[in-house]
PDB file of N, CA and C in Angstrom:
ATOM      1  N   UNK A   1     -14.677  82.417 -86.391  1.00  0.00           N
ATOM      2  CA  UNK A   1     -14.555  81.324 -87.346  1.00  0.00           C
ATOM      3  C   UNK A   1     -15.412  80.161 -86.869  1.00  0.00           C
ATOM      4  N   UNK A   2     -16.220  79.532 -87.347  1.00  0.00           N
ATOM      5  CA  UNK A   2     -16.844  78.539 -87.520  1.00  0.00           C
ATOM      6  C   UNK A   2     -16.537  77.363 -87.936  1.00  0.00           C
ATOM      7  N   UNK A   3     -16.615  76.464 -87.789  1.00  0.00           N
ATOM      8  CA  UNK A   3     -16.399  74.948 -88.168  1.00  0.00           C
ATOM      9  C   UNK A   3     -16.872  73.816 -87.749  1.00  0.00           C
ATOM     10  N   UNK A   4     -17.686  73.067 -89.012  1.00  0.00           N
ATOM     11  CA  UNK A   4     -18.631  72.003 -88.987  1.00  0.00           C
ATOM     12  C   UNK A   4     -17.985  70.950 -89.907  1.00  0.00           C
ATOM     13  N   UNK A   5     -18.581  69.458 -89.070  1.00  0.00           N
ATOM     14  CA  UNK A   5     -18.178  68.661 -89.738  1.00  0.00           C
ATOM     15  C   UNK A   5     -19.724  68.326 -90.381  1.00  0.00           C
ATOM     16  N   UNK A   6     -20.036  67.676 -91.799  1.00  0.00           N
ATOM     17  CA  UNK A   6     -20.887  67.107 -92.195  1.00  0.00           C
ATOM     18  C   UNK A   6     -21.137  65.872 -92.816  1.00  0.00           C
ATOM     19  N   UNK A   7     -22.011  65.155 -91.480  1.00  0.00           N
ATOM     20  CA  UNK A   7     -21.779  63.715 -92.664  1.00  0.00           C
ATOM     21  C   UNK A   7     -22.951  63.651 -93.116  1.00  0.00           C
ATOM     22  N   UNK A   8     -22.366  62.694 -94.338  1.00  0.00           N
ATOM     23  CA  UNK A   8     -23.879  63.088 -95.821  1.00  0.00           C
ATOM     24  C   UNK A   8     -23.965  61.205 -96.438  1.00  0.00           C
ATOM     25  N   UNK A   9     -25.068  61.107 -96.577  1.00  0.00           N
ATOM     26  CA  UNK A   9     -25.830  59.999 -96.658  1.00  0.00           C
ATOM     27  C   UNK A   9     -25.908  60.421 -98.356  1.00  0.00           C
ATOM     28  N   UNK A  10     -25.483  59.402 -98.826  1.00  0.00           N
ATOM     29  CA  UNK A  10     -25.871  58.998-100.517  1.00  0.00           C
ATOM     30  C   UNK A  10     -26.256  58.202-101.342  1.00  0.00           C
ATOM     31  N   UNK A  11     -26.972  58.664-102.521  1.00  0.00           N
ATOM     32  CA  UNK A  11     -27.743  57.658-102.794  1.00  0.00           C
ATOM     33  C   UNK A  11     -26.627  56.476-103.635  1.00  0.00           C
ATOM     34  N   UNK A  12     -26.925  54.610-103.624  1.00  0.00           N
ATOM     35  CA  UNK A  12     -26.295  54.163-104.026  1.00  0.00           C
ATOM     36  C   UNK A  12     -25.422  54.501-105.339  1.00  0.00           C
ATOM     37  N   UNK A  13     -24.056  54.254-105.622  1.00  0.00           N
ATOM     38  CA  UNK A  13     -23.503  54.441-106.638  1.00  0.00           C
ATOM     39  C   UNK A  13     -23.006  55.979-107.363  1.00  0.00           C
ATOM     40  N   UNK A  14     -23.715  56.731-106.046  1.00  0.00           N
ATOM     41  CA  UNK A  14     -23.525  58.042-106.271  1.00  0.00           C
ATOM     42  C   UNK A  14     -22.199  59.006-105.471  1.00  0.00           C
ATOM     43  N   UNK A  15     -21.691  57.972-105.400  1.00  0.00           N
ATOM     44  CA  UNK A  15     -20.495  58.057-104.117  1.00  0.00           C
ATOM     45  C   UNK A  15     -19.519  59.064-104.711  1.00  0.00           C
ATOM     46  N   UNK A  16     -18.987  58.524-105.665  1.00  0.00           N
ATOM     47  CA  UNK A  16     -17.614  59.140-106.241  1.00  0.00           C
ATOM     48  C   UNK A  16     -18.368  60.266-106.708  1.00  0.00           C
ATOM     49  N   UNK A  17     -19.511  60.123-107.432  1.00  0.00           N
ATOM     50  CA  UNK A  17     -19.936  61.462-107.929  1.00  0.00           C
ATOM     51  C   UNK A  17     -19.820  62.716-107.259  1.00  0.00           C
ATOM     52  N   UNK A  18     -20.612  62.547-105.775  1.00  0.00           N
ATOM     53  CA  UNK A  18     -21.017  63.393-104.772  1.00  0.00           C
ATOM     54  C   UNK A  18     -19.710  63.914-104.291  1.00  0.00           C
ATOM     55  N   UNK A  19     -18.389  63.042-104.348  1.00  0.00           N
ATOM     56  CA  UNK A  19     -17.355  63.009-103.513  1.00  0.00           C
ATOM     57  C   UNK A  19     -16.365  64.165-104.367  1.00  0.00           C
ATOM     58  N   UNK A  20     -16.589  64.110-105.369  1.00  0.00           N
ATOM     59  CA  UNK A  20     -15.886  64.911-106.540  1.00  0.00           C
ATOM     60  C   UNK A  20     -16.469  66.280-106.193  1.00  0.00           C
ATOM     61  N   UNK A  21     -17.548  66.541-106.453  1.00  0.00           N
ATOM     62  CA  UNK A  21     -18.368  68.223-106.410  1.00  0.00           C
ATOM     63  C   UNK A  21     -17.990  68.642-105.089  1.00  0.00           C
ATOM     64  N   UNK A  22     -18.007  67.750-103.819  1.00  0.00           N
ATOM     65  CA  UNK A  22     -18.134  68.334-102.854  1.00  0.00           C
ATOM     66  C   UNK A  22     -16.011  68.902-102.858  1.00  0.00           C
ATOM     67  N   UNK A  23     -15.585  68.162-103.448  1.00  0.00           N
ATOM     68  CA  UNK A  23     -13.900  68.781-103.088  1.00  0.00           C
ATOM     69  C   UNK A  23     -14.090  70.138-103.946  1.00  0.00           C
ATOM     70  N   UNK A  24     -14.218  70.424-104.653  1.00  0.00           N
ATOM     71  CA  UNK A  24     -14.581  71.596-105.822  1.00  0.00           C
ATOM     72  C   UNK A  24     -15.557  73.027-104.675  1.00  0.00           C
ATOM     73  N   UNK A  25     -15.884  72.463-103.440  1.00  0.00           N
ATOM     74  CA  UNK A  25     -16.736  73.378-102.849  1.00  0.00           C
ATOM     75  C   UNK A  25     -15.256  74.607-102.152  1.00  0.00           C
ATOM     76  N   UNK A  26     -14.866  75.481-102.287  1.00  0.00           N
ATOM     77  CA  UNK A  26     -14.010  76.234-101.281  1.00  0.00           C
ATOM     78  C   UNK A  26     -14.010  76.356 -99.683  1.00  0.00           C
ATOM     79  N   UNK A  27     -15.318  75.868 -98.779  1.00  0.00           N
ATOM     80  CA  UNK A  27     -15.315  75.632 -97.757  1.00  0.00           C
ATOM     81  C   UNK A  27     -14.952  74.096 -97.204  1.00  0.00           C
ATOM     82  N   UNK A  28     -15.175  73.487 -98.243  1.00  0.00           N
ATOM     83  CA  UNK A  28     -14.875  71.937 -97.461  1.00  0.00           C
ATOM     84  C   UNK A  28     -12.927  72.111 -97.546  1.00  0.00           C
ATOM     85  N   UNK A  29     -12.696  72.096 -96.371  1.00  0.00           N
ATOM     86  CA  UNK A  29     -11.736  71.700 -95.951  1.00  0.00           C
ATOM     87  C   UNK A  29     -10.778  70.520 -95.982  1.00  0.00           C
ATOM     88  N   UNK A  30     -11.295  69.394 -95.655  1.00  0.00           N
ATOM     89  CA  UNK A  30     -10.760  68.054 -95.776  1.00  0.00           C
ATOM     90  C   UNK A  30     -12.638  67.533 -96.256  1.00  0.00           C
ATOM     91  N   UNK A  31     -12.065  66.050 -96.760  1.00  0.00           N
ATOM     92  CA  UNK A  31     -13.023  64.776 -97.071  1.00  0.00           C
ATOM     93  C   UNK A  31     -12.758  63.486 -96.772  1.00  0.00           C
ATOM     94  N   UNK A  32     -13.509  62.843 -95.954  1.00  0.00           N
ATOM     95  CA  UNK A  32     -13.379  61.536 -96.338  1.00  0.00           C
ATOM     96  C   UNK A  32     -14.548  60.698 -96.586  1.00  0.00           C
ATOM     97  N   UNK A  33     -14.212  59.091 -97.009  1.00  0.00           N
ATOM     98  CA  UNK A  33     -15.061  58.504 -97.170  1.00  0.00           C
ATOM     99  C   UNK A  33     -15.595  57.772 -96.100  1.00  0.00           C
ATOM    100  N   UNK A  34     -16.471  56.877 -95.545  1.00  0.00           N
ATOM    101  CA  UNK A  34     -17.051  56.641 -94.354  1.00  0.00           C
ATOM    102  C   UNK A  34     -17.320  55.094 -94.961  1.00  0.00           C
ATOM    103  N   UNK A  35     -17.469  54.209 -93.897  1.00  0.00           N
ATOM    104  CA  UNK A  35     -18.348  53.329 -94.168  1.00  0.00           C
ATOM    105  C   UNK A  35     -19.210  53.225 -92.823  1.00  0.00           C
ATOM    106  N   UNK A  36     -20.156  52.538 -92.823  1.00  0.00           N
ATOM    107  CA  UNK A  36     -21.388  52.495 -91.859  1.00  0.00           C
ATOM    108  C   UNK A  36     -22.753  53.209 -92.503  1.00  0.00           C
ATOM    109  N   UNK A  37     -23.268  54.282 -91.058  1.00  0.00           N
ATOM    110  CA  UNK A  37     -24.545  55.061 -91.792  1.00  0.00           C
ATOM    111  C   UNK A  37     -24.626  55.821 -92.874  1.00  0.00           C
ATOM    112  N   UNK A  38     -23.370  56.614 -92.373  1.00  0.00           N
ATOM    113  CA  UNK A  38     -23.408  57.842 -93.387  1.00  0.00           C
ATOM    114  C   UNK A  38     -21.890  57.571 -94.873  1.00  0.00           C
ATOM    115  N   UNK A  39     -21.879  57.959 -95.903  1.00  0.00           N
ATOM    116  CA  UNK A  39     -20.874  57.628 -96.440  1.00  0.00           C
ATOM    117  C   UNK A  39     -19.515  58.243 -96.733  1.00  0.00           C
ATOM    118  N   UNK A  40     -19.859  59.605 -96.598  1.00  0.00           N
ATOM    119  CA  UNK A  40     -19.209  61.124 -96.504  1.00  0.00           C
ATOM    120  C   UNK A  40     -19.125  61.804 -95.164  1.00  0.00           C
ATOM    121  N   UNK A  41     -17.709  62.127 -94.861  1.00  0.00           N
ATOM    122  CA  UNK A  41     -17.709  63.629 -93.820  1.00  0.00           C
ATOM    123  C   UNK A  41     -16.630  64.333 -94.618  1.00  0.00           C
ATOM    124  N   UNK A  42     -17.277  66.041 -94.278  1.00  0.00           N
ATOM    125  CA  UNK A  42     -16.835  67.213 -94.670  1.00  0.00           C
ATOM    126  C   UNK A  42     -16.797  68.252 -93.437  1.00  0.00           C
ATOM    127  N   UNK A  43     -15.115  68.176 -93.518  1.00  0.00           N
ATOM    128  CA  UNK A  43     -14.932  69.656 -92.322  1.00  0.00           C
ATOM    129  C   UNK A  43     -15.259  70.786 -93.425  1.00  0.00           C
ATOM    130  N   UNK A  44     -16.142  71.632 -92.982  1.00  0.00           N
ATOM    131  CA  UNK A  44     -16.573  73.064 -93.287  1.00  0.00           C
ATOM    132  C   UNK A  44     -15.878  74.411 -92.153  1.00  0.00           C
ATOM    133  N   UNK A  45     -15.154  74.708 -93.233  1.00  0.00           N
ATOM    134  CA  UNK A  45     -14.872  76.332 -92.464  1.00  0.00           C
ATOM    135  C   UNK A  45     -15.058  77.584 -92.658  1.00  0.00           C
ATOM    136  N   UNK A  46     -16.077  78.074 -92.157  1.00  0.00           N
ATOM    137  CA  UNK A  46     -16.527  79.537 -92.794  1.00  0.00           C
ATOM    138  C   UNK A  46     -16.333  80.123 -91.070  1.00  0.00           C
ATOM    139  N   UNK A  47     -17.102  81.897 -91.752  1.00  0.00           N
ATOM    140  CA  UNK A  47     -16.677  82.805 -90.708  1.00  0.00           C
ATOM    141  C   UNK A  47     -17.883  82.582 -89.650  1.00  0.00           C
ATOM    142  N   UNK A  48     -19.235  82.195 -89.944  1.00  0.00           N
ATOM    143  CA  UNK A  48     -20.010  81.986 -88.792  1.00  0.00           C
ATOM    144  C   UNK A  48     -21.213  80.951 -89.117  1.00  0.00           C
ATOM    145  N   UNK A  49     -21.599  80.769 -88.090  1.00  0.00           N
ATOM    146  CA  UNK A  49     -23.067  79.774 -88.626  1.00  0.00           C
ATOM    147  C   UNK A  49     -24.032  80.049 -89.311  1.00  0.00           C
ATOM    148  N   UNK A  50     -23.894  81.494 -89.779  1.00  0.00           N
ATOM    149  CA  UNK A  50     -25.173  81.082 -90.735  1.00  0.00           C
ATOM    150  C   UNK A  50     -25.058  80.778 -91.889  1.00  0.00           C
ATOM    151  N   UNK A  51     -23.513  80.993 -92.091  1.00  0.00           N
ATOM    152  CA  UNK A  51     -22.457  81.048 -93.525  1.00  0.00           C
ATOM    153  C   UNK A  51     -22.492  79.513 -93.806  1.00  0.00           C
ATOM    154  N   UNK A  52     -22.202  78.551 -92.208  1.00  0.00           N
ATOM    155  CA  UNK A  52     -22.784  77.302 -92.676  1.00  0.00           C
ATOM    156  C   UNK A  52     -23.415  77.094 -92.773  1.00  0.00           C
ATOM    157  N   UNK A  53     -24.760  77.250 -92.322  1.00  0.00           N
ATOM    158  CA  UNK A  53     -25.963  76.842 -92.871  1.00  0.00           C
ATOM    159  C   UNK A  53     -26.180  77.052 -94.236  1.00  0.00           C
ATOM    160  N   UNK A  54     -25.813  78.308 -94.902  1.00  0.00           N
ATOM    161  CA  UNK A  54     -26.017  78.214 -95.965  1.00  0.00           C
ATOM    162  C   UNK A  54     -25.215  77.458 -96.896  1.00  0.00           C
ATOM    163  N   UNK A  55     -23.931  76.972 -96.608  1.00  0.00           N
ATOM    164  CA  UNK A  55     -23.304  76.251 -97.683  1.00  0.00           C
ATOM    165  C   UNK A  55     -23.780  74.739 -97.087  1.00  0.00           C
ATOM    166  N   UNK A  56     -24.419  74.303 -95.928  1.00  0.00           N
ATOM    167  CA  UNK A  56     -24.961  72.710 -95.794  1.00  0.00           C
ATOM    168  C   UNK A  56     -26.358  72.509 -96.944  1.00  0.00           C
ATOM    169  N   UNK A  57     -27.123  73.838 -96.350  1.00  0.00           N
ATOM    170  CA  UNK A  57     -28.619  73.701 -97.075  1.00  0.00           C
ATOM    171  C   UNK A  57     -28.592  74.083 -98.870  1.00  0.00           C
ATOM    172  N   UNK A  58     -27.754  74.972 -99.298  1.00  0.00           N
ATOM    173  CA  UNK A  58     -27.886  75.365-100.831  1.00  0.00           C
ATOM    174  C   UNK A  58     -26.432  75.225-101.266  1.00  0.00           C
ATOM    175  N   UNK A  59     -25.530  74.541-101.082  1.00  0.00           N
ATOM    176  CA  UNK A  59     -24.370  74.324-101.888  1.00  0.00           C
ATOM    177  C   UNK A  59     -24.312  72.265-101.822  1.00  0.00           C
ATOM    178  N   UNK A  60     -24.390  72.040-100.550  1.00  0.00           N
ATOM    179  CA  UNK A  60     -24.279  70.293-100.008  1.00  0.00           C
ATOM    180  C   UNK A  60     -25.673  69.315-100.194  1.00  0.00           C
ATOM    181  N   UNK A  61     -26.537  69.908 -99.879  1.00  0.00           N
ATOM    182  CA  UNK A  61     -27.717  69.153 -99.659  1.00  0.00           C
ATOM    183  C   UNK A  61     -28.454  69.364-101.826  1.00  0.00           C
ATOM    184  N   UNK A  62     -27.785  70.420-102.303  1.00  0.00           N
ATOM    185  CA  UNK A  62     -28.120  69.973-103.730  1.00  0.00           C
ATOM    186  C   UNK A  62     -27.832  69.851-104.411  1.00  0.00           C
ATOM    187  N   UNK A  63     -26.751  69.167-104.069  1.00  0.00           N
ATOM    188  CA  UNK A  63     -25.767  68.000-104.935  1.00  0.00           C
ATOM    189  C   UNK A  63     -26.593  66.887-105.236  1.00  0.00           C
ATOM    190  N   UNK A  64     -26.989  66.483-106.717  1.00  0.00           N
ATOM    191  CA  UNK A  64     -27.607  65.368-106.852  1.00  0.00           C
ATOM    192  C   UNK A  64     -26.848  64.025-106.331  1.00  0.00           C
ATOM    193  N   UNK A  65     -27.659  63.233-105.541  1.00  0.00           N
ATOM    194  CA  UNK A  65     -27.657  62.133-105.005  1.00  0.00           C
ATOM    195  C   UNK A  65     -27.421  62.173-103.444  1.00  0.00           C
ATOM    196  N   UNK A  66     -27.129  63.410-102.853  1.00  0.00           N
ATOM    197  CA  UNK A  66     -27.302  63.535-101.396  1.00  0.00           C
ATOM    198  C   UNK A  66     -28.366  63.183-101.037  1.00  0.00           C
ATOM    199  N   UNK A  67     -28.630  62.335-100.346  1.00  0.00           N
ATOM    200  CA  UNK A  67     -30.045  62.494 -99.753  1.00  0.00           C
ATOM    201  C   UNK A  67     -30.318  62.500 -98.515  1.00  0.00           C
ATOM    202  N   UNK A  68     -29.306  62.417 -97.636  1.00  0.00           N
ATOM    203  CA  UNK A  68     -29.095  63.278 -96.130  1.00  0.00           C
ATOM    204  C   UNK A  68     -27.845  63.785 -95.088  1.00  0.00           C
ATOM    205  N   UNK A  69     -28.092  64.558 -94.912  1.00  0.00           N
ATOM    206  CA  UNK A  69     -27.019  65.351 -93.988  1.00  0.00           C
ATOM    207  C   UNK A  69     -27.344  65.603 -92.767  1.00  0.00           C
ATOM    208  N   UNK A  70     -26.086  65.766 -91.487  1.00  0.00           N
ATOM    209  CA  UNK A  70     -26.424  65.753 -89.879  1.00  0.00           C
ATOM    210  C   UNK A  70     -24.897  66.485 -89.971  1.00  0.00           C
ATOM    211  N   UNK A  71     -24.889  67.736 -88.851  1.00  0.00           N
ATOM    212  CA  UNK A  71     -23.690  69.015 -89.132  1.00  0.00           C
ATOM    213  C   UNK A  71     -23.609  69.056 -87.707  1.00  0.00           C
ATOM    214  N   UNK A  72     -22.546  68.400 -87.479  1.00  0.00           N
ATOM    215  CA  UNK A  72     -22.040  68.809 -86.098  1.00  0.00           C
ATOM    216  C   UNK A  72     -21.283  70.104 -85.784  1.00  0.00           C
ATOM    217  N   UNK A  73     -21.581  70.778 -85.019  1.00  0.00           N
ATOM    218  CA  UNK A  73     -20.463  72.422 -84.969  1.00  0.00           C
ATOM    219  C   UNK A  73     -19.558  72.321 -83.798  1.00  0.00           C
ATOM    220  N   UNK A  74     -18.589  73.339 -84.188  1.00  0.00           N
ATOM    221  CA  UNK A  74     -17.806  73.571 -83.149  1.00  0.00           C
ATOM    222  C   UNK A  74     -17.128  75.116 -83.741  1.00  0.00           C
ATOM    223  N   UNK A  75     -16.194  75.924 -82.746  1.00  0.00           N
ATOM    224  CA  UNK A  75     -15.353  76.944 -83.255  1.00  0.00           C
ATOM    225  C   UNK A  75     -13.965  76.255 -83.123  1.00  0.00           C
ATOM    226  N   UNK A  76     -13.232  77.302 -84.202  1.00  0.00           N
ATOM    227  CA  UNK A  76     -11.485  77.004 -83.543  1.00  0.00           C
ATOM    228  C   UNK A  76     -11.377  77.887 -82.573  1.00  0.00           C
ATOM    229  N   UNK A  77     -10.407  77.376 -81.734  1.00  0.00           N
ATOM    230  CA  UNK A  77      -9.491  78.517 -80.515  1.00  0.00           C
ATOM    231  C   UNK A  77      -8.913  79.222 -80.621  1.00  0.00           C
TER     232      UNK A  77
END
């Protein structure tokens, strides 16, 4: 099992938008909202890394108004 957190940079006013699609994803786990750099983090749990990679790069990153993401990993125990 795999598990990444992702925080995602958005474009102004696109907050709630982005914040909505991404709960609708079956891997995001939890959400919250951020303030500082980034505006979004998403725990992701799939079975391995490439499973995340693919739901950061073609499910997260093309969501209109994302316009950047940084995926920290880890496994559960």
């Amino acid at each position: 099992m795999a598990l990444g957190f992702v925080l995602i940079k958005v474009m102004p006013r696109k907050e709630r938008e982005v914040y909505e699609k991404l709960l609708k994803l079956d891997e995001v786990e939890e959400l919250y909202p951020l303030f500082g750099e980034y505006d979004l983090i998403a725990k992701i749990s799939v079975k391995d890394f490439e499973e995340l990679s693919e739901v950061v790069v073609k499910k997260i990153r093309s969501i209109d108004g994302v316009i950047e993401t940084k995926t920290l990993t880890g496994a559960k125990f």
